[in-house]
N, C-alpha and C. Protein backbone atom coordinates (compact mmCIF):
# COMPACT_ATOMS: atom_id res chain seq x y z
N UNK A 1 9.16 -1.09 -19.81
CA UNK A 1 10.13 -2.08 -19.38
C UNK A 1 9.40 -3.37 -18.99
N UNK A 2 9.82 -4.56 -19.20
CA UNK A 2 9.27 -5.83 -19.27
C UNK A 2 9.77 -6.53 -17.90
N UNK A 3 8.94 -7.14 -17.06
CA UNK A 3 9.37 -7.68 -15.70
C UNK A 3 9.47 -8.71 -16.48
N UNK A 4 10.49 -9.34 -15.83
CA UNK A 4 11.04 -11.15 -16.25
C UNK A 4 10.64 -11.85 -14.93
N UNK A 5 9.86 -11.15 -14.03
CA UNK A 5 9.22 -12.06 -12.32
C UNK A 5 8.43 -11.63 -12.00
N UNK A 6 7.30 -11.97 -11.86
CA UNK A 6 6.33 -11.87 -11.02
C UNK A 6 6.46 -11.90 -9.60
N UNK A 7 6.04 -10.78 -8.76
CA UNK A 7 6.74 -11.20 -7.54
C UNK A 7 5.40 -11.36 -6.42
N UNK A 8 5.68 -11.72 -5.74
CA UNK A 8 4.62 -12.52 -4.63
C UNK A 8 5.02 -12.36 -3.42
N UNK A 9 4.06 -11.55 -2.43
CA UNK A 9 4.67 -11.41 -1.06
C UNK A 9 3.58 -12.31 -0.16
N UNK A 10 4.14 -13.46 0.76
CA UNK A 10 2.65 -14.02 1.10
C UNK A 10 2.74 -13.98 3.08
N UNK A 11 2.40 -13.82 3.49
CA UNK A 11 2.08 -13.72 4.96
C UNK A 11 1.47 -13.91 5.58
N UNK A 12 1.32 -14.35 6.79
CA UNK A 12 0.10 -14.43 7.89
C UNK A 12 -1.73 -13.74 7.81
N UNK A 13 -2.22 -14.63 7.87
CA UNK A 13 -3.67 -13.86 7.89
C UNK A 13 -3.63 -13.37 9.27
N UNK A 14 -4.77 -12.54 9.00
CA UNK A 14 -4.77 -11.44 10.26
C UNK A 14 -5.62 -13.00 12.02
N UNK A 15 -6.40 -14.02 10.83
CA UNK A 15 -7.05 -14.79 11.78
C UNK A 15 -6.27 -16.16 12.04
N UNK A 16 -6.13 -16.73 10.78
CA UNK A 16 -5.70 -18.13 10.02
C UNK A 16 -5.00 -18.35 8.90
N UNK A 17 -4.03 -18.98 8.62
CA UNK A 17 -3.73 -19.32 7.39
C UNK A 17 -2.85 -18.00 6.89
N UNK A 18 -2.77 -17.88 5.41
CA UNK A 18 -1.86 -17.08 5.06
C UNK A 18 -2.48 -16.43 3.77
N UNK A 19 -2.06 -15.11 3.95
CA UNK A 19 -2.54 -14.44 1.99
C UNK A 19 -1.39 -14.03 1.27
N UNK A 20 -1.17 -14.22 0.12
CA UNK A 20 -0.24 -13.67 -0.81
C UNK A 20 -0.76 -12.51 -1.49
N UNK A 21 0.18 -11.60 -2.04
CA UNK A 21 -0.50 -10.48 -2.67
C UNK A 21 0.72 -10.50 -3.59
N UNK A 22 -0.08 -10.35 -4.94
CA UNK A 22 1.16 -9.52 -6.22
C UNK A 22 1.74 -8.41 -6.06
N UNK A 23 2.57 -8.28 -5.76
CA UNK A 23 3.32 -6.67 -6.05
C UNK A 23 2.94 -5.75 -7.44
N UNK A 24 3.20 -6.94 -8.37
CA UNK A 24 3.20 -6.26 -10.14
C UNK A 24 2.11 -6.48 -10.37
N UNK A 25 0.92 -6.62 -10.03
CA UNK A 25 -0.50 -6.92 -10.53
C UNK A 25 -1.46 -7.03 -9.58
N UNK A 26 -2.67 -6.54 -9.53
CA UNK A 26 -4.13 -6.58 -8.67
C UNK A 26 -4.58 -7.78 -8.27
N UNK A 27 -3.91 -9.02 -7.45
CA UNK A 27 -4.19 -10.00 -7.71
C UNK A 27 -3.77 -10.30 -5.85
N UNK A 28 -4.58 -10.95 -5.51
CA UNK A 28 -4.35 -10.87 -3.89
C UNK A 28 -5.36 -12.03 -3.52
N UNK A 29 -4.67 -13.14 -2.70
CA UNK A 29 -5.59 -14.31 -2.41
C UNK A 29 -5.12 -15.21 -1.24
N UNK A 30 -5.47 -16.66 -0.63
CA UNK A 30 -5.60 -16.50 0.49
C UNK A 30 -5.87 -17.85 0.57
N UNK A 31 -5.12 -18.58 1.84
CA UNK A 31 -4.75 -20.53 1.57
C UNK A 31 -4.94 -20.52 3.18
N UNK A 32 -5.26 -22.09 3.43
CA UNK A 32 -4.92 -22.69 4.74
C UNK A 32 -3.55 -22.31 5.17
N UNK A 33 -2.69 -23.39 3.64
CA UNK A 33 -1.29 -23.17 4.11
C UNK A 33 -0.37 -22.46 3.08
N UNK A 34 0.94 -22.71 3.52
CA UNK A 34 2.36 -21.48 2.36
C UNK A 34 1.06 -22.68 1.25
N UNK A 35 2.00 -23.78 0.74
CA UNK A 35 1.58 -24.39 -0.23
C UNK A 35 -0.11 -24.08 -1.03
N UNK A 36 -1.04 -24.08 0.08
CA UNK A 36 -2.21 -23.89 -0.93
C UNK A 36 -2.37 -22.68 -1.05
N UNK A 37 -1.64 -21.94 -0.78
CA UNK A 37 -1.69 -20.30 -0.71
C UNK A 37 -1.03 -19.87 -1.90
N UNK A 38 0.00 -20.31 -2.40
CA UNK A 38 0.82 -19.98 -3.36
C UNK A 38 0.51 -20.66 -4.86
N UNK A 39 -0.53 -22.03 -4.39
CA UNK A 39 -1.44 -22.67 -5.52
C UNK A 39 -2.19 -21.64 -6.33
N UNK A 40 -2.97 -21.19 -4.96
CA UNK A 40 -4.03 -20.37 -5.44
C UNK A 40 -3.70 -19.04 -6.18
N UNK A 41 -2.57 -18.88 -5.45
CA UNK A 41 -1.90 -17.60 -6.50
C UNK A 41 -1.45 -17.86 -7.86
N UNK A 42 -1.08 -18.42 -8.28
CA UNK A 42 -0.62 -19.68 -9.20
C UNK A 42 -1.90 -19.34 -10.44
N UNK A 43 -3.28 -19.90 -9.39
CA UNK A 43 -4.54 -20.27 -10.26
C UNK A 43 -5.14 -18.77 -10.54
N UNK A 44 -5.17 -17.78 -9.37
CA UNK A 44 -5.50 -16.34 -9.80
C UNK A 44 -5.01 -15.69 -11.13
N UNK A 45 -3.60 -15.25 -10.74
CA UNK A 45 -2.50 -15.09 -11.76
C UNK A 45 -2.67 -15.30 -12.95
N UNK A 46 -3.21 -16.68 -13.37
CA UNK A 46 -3.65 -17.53 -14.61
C UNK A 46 -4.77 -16.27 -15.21
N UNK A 47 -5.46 -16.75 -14.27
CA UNK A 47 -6.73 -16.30 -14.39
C UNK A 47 -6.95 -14.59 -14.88
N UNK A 48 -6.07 -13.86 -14.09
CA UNK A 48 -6.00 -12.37 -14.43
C UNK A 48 -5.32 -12.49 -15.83
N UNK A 49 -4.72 -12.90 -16.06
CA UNK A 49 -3.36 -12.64 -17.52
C UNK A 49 -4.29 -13.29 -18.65
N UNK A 50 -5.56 -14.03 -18.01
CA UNK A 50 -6.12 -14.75 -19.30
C UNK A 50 -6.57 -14.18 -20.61
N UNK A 51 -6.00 -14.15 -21.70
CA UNK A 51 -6.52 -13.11 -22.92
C UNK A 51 -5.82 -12.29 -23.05
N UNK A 52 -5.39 -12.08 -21.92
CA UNK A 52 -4.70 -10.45 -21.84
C UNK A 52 -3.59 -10.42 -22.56
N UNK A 53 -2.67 -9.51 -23.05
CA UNK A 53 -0.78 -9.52 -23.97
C UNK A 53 -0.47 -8.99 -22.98
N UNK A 54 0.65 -9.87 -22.62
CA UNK A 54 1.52 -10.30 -21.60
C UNK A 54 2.69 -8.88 -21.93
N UNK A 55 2.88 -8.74 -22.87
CA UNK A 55 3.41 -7.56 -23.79
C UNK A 55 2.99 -6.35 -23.06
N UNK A 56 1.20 -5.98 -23.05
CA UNK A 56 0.60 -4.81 -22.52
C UNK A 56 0.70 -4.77 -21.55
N UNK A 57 0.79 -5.52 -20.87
CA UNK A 57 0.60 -6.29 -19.17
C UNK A 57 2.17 -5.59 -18.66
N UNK A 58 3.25 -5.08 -19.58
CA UNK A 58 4.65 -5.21 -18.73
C UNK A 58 5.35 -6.35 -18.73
N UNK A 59 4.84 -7.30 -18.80
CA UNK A 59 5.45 -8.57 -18.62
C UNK A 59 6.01 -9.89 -19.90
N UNK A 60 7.09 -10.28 -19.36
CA UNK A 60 7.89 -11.36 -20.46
C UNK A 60 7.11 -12.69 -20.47
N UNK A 61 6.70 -13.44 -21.52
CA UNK A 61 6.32 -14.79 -21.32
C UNK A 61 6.82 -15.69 -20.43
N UNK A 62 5.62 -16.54 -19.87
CA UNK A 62 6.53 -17.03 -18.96
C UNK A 62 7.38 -16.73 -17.77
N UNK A 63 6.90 -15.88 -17.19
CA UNK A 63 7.71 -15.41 -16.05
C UNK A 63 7.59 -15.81 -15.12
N UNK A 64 8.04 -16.03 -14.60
CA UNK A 64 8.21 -16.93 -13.03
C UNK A 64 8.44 -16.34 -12.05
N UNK A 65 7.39 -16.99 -10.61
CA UNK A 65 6.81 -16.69 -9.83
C UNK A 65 7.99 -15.91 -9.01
N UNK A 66 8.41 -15.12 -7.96
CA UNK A 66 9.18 -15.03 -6.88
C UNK A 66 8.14 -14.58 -5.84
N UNK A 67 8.71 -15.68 -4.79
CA UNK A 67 8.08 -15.65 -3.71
C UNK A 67 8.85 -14.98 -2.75
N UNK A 68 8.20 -14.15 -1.74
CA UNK A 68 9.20 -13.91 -0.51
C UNK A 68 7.85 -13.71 0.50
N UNK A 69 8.38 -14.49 1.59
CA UNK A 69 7.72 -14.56 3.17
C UNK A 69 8.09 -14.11 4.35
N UNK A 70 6.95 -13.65 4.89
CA UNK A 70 6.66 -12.65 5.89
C UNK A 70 6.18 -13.53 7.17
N UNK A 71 7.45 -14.13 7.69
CA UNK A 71 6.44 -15.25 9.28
C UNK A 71 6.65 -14.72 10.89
N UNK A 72 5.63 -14.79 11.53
CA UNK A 72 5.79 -14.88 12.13
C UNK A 72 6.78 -15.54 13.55
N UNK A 73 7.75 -14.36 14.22
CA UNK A 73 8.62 -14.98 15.01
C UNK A 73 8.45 -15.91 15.97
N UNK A 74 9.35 -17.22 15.87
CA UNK A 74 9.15 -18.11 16.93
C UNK A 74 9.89 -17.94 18.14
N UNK A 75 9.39 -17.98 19.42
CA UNK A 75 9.80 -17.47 20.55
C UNK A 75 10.10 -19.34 21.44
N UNK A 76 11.18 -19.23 21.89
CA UNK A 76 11.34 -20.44 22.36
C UNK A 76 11.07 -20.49 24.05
């Protein structure tokens, strides 16, 4: 069966900043912020699928990212 999303869970570092991890793929990385965090996933992602058939992989061309975040509660 062919995923049509890549999915992306990204959250708090244990120190600083934030890591995202793939759900559908071995691919796990790690930003100042959401934004350079989700870059870098972006640039990993690339990087793992490079060469590879997207076909063998499970996956539809082109599939697009889904993000979902994990933040920490703000206490007023």
């Amino acid at each position: 069966m062919r995923r049509n999303v890549i999915q992306i869970i990204v959250y708090p570092g244990n120190e600083r900043g934030y890591v995202a991890e793939c759900v559908n793929l071995p691919v796990v990385t790690q930003g100042a912020t959401i934004d350079e965090t989700i870059k870098n996933m972006q640039e990993a992602l690339a990087l793992h699928i490079e060469g590879e058939s997207l076909e063998e992989m499970g996956l539809a061309p082109n599939a697009p990212l889904m993000v979902s975040m994990e933040l920490e509660p703000i206490h007023a």
